[in-house]
Protein backbone atom coordinates (compact mmCIF):
# COMPACT_ATOMS: atom_id res chain seq x y z
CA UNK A 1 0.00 0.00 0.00
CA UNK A 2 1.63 3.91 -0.64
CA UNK A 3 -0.14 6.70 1.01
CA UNK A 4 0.97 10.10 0.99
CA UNK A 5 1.45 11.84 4.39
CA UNK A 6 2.12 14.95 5.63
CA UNK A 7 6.24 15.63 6.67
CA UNK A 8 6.44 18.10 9.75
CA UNK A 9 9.45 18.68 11.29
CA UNK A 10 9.27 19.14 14.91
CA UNK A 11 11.77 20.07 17.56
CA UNK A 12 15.63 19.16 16.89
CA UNK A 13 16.08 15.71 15.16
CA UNK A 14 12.15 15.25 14.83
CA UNK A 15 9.39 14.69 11.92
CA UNK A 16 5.65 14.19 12.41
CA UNK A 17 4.13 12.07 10.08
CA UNK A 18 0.07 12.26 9.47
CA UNK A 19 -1.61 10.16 7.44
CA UNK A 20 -3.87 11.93 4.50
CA UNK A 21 -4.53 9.37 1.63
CA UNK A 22 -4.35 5.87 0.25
CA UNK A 23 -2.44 6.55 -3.00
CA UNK A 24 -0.67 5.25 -6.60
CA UNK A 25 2.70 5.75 -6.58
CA UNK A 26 3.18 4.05 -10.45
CA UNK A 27 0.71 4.61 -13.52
CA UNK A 28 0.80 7.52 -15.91
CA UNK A 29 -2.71 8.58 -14.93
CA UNK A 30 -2.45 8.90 -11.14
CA UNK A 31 1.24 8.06 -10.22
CA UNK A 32 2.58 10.19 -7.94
CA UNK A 33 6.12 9.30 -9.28
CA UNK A 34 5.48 9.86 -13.21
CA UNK A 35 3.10 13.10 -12.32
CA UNK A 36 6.07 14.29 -10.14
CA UNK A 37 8.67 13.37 -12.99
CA UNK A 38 6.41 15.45 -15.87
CA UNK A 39 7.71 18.75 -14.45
CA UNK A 40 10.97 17.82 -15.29
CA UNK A 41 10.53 16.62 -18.93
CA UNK A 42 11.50 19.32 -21.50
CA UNK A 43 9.49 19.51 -24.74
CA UNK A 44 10.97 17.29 -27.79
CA UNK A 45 12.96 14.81 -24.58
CA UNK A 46 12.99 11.45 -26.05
CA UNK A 47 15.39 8.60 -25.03
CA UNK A 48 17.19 7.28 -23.63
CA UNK A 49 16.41 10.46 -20.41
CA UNK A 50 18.07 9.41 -17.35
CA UNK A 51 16.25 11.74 -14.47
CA UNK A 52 15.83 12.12 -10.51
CA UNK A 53 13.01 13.26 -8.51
CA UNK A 54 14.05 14.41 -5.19
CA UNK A 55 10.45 13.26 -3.64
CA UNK A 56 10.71 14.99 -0.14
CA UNK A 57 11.51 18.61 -1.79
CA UNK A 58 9.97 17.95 -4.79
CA UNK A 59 6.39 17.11 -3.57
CA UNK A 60 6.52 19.32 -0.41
CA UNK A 61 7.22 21.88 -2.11
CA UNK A 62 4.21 21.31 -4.66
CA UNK A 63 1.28 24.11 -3.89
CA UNK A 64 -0.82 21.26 -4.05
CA UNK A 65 0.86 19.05 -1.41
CA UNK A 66 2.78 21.18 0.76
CA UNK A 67 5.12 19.20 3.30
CA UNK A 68 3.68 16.07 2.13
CA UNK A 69 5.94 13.23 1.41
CA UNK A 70 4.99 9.67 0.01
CA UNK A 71 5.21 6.33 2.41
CA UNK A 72 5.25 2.77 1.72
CA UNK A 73 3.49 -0.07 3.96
CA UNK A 74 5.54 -3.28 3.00
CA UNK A 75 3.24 -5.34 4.43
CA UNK A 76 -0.17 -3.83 4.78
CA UNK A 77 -1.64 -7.65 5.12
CA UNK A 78 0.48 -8.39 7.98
CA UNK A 79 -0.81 -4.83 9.81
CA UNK A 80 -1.63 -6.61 12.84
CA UNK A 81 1.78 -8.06 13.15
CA UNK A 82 4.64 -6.29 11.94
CA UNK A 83 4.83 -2.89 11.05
CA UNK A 84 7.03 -2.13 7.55
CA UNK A 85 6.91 1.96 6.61
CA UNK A 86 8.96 2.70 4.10
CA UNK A 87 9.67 6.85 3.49
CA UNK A 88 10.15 7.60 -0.48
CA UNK A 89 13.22 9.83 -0.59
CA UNK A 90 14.36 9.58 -4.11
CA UNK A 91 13.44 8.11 -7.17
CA UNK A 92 16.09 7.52 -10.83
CA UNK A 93 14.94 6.73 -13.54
CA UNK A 94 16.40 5.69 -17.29
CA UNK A 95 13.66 5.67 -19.72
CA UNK A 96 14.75 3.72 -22.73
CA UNK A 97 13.30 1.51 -25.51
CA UNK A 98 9.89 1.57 -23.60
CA UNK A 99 10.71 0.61 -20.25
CA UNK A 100 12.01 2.76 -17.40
CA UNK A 101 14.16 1.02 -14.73
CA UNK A 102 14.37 2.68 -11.58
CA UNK A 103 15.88 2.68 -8.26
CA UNK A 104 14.01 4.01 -5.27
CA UNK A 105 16.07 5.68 -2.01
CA UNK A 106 13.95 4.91 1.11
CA UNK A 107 14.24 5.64 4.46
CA UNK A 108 12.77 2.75 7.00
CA UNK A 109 10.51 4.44 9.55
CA UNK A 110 9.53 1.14 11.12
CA UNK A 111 11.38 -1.83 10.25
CA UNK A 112 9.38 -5.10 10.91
CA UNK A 113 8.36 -3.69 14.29
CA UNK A 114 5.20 -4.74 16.61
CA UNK A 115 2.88 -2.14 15.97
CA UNK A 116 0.32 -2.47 19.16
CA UNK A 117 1.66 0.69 20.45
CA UNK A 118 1.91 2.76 16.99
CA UNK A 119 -0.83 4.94 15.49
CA UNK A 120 0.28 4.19 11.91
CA UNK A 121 -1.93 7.33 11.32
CA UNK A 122 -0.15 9.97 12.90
CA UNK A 123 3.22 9.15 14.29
CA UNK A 124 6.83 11.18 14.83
CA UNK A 125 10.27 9.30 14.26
CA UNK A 126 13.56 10.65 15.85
CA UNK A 127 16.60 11.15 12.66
CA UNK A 128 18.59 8.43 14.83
CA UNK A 129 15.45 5.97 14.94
CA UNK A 130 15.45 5.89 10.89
CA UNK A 131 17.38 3.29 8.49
CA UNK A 132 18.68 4.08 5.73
CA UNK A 133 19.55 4.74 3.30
CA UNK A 134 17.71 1.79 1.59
CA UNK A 135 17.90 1.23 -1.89
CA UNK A 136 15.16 -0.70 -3.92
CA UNK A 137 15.32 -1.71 -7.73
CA UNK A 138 12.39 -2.02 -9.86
CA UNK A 139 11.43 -1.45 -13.24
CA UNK A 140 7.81 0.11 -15.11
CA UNK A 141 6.47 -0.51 -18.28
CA UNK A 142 7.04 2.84 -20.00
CA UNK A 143 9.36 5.59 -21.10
CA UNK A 144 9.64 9.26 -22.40
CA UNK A 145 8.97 10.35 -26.08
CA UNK A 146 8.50 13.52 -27.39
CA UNK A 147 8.79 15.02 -23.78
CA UNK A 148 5.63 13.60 -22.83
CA UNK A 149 4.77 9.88 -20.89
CA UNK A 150 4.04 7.30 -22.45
CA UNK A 151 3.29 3.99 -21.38
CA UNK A 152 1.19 2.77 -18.81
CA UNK A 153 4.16 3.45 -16.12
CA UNK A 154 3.01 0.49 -14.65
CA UNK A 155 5.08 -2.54 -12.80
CA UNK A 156 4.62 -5.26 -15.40
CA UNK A 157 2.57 -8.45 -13.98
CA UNK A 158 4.43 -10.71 -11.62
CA UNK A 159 6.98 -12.97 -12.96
CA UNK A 160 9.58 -15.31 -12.72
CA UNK A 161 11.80 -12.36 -14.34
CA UNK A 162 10.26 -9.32 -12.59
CA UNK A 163 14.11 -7.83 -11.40
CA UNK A 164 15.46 -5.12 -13.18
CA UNK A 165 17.14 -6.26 -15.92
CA UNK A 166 20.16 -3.56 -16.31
CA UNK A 167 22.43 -2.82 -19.20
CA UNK A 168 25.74 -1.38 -18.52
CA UNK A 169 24.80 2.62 -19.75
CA UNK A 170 21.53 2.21 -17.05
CA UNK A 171 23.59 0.31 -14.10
CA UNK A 172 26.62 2.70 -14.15
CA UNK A 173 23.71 5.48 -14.09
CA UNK A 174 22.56 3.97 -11.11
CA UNK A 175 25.48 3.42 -9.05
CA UNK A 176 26.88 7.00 -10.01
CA UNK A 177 23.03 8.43 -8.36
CA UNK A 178 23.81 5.97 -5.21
CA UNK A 179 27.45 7.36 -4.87
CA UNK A 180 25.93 11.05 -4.64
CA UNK A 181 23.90 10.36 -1.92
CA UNK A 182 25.90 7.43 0.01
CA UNK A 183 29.63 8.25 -1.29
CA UNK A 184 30.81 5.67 1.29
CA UNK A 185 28.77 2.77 -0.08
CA UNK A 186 30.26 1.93 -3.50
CA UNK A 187 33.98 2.33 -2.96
CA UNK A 188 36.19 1.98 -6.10
């Protein structure tokens, strides 16, 4: 499940999270990721357009969603159980031949934790209580052309094959974005 929350910062080392909608975080008609990524495209962009969205500034800063920021529940069936929220920092893409891989930044808020004593609905995490970074591959089912979407920028159907498949130009695209915002990770 991805819902999009509001992202309050509170006190030193604090954020405030409040729950505000069930969302789609893929699909060209009400992604939150390709919507976000369409401010970005330039008129005539085709491919192959490697691109970032910087989701925390990008969509807080959006007059429509001010200080909102997008959240993943890894395991919405198990809510009774274990507690997964997932933050959606940053998103790369490379939009070739039809298909954009991408690799998702993500900060853990809750990490398979018991959640009897969490309001999953309006929460605060301390900066030292968060993991991350946490990196997540995944590829959709569309692309740039003509600087416009196209495609259904949709996860394809599941699969024996569902990874990201990467070629060299889109892996070494991907590893430069990590070493920007983990320089430590990926040593030489």
């Amino acid at each position: 499940m991805y819902a999009r929350y509001t992202r309050t910062r509170i006190g030193i080392g604090e954020t405030r999270y409040q729950f505000q909608e069930k969302v789609a975080l893929f699909g060209c008609n009400n992604g939150f990721i390709p919507w976000l990524l369409s401010f970005k495209i330039s008129p005539g962009q085709r491919e192959p357009f490697l691109w970032h969205v910087n989701v925390v500034d990008e969509l807080g800063a959006n007059s429509e969603y001010p200080d909102n920021t997008l959240i993943i529940d890894l395991k919405p069936k198990q809510n009774k159980t274990n507690l997964s929220l997932y933050e959606v920092m940053d998103v790369w893409g490379y939009s070739d031949s039809g298909w954009s891989p991408i690799l998702l930044r993500l900060n853990g808020l809750f990490v398979d934790q018991d959640p009897v004593s969490i309001n999953r609905n309006d929460f605060v995490r301390k900066d030292d209580d968060v993991d991350g970074p946490i990196y997540e591959f995944l590829y959709l089912v569309g692309s740039v052309d003509n600087g416009k979407i196209v495609g259904s920028w949709a996860p394809p159907p599941a699969s024996p094959t569902n990874a990201a498949l990467l070629w060299p130009d889109a892996l070494n695209y991907f590893v430069q974005s990590i070493r920007t915002c983990t320089p430590d990770i990926l040593e030489s």
